[in-house]
C-alpha atoms as a PDB file:
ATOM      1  CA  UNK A   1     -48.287  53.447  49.777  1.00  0.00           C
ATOM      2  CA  UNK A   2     -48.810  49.650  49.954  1.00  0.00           C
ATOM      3  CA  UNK A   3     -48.516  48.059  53.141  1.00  0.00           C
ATOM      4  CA  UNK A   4     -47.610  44.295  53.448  1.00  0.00           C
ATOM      5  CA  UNK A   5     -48.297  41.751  56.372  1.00  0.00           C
ATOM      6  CA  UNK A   6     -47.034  37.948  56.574  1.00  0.00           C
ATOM      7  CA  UNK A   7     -48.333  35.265  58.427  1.00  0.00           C
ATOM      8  CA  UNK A   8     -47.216  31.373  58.771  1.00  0.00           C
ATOM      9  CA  UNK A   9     -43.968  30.986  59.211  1.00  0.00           C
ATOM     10  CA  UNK A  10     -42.479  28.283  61.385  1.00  0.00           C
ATOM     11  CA  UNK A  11     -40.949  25.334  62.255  1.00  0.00           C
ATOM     12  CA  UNK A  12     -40.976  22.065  60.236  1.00  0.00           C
ATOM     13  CA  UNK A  13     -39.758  18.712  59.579  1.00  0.00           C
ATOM     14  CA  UNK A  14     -38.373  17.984  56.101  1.00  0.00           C
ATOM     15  CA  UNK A  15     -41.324  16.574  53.738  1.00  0.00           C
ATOM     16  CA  UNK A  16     -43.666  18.537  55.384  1.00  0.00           C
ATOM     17  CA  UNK A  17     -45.625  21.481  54.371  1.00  0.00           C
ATOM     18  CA  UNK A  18     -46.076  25.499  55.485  1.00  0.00           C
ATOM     19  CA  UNK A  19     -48.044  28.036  53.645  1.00  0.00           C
ATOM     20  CA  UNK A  20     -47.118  31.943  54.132  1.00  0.00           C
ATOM     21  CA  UNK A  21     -49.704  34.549  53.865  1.00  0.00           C
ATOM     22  CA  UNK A  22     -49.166  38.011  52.628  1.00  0.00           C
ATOM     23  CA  UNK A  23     -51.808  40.670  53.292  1.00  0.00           C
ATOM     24  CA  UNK A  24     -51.769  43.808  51.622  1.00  0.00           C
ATOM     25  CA  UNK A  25     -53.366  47.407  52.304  1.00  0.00           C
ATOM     26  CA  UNK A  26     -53.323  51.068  51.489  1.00  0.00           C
ATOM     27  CA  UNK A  27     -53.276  51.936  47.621  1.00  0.00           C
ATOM     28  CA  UNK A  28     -53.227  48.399  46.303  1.00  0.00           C
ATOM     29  CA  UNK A  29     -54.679  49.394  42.830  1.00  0.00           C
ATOM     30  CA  UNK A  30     -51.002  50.315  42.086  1.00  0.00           C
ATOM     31  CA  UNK A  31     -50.237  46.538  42.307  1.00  0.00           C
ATOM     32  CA  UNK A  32     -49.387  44.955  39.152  1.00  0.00           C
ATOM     33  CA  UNK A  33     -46.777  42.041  40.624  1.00  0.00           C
ATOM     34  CA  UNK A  34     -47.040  40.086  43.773  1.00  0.00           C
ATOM     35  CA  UNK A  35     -44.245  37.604  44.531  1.00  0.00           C
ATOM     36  CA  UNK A  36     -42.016  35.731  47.330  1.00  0.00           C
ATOM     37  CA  UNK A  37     -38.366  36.002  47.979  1.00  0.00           C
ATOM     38  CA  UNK A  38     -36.478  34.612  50.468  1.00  0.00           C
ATOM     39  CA  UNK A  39     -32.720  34.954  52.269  1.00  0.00           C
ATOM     40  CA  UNK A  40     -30.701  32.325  53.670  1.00  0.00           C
ATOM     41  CA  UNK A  41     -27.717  33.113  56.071  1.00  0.00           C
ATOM     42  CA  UNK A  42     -25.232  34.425  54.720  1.00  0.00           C
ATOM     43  CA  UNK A  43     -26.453  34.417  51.215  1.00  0.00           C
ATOM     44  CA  UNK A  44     -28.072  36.862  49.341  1.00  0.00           C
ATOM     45  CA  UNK A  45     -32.030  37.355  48.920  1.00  0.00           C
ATOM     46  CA  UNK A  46     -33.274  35.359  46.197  1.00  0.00           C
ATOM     47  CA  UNK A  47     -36.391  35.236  44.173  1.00  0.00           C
ATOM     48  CA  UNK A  48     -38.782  31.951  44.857  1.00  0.00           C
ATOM     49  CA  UNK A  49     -42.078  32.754  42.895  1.00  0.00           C
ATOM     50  CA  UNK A  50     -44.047  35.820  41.384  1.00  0.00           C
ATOM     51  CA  UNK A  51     -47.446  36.447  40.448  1.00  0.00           C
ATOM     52  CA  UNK A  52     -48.909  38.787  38.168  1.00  0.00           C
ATOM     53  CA  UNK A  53     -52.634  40.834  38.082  1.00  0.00           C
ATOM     54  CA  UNK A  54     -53.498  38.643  35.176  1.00  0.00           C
ATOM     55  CA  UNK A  55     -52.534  35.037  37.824  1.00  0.00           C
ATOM     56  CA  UNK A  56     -49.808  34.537  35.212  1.00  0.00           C
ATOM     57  CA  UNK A  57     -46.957  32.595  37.612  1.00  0.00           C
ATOM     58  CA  UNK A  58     -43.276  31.962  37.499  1.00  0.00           C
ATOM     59  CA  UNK A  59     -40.984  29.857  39.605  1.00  0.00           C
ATOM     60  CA  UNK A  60     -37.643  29.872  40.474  1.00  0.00           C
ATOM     61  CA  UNK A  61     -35.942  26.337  39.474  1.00  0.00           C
ATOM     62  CA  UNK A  62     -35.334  24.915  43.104  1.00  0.00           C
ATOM     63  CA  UNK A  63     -38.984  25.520  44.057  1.00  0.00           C
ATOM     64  CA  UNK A  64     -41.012  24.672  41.191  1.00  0.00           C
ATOM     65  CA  UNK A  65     -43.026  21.813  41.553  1.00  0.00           C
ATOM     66  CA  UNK A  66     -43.081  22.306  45.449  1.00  0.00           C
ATOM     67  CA  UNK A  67     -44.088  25.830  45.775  1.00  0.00           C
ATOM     68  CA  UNK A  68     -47.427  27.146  44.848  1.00  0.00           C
ATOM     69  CA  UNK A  69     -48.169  31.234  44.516  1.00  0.00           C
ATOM     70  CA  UNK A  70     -51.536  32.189  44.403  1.00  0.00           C
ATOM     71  CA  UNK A  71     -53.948  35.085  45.466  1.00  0.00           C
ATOM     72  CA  UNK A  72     -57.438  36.023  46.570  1.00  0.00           C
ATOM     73  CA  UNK A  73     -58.188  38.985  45.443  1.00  0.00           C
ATOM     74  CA  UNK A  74     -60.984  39.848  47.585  1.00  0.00           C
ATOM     75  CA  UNK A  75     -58.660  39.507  50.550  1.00  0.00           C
ATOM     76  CA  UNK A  76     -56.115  41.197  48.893  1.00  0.00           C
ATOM     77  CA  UNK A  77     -53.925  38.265  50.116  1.00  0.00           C
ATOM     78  CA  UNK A  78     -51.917  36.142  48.421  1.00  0.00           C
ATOM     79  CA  UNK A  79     -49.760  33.100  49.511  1.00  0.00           C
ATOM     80  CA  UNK A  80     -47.135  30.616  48.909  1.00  0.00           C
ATOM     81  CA  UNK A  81     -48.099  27.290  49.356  1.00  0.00           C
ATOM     82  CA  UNK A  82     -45.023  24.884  50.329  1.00  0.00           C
ATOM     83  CA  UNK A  83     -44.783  20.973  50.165  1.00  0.00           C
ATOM     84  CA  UNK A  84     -41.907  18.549  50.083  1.00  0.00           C
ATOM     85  CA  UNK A  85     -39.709  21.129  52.202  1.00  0.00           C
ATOM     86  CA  UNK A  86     -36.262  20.459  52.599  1.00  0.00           C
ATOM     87  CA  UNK A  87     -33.523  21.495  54.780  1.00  0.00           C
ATOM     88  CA  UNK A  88     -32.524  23.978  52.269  1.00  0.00           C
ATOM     89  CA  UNK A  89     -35.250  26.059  52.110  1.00  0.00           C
ATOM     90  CA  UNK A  90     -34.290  27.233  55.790  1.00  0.00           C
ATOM     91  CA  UNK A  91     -34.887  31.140  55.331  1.00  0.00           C
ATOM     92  CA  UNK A  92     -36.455  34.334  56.024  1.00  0.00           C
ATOM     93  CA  UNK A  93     -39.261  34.640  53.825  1.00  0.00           C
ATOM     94  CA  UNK A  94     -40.179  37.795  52.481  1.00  0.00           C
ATOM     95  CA  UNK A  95     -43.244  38.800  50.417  1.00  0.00           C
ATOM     96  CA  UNK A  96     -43.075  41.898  47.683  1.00  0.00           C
ATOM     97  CA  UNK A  97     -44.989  43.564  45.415  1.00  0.00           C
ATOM     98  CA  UNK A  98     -44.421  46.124  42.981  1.00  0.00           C
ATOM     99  CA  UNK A  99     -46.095  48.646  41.042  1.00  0.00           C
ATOM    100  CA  UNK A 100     -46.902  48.879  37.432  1.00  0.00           C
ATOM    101  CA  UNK A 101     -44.413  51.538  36.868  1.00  0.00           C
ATOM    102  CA  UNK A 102     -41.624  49.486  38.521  1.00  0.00           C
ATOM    103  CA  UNK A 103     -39.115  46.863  37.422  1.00  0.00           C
ATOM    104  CA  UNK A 104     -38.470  46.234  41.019  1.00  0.00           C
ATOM    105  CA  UNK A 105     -40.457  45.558  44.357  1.00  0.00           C
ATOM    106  CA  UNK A 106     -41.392  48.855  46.042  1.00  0.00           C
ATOM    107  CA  UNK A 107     -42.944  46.984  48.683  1.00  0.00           C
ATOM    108  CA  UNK A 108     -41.828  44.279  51.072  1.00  0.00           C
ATOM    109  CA  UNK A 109     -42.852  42.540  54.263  1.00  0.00           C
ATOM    110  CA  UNK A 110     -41.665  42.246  57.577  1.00  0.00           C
ATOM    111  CA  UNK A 111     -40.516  38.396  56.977  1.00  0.00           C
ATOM    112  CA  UNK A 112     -40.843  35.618  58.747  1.00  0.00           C
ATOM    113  CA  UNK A 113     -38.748  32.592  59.278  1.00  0.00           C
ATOM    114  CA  UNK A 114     -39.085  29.039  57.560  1.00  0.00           C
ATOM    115  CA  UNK A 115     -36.756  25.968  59.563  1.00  0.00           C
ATOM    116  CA  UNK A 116     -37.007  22.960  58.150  1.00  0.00           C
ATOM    117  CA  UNK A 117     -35.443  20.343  60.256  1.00  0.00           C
ATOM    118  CA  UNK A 118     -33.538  17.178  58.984  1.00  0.00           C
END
């Protein structure tokens, strides 16, 4: 099992900037796939940004440009860096990872809210 932890959620203005945390534990050699979705009321979860073992990175359209995912792997962390935030990105924030026998995330994190203020 993989055990995730977020950090750095919050409140912010609109142009300003947040970046989430995501620690994992347990049997992270299973890990092939780290990313960051998020969920807006009443809308469904979406995918903002993935990360791969080999650092290769992908972005959802809305985000790219703005958000940065990266990882330290000796703090089995990684993190989504997030400038220029607007109104929209208001959401719960979830990290996930997934292992190499997956399509899917089997692993997700508590999440933690994002408000960006107009």
């Amino acid at each position: 099992q993989v055990q995730l932890v977020e950090f750095g959620g919050g409140l912010v203005q609109a142009g300003g900037s947040l970046r989430l945390s995501c620690a994992a534990s347990g049997s992270i050699f299973r890990i092939n796939a780290m990313g960051w979705h998020r969920q807006a009321p009443g809308k469904q979860r979406e995918l903002v940004a993935t990360i791969t073992s080999t650092s290769s990175t992908n972005y959802a359209d809305s985000v790219r440009g703005r958000f940065t995912i990266s990882r330290d792997n000796a703090k089995n962390t990684f993190y989504l860096q997030m400038n220029s935030l607007k109104p929209e990105d208001t959401a719960v924030y979830y990290c996930a990872a997934k292992d190499r026998d997956s399509l899917y995330p089997n692993y997700w994190g508590q999440g933690t809210q994002v408000t960006v203020s107009s």
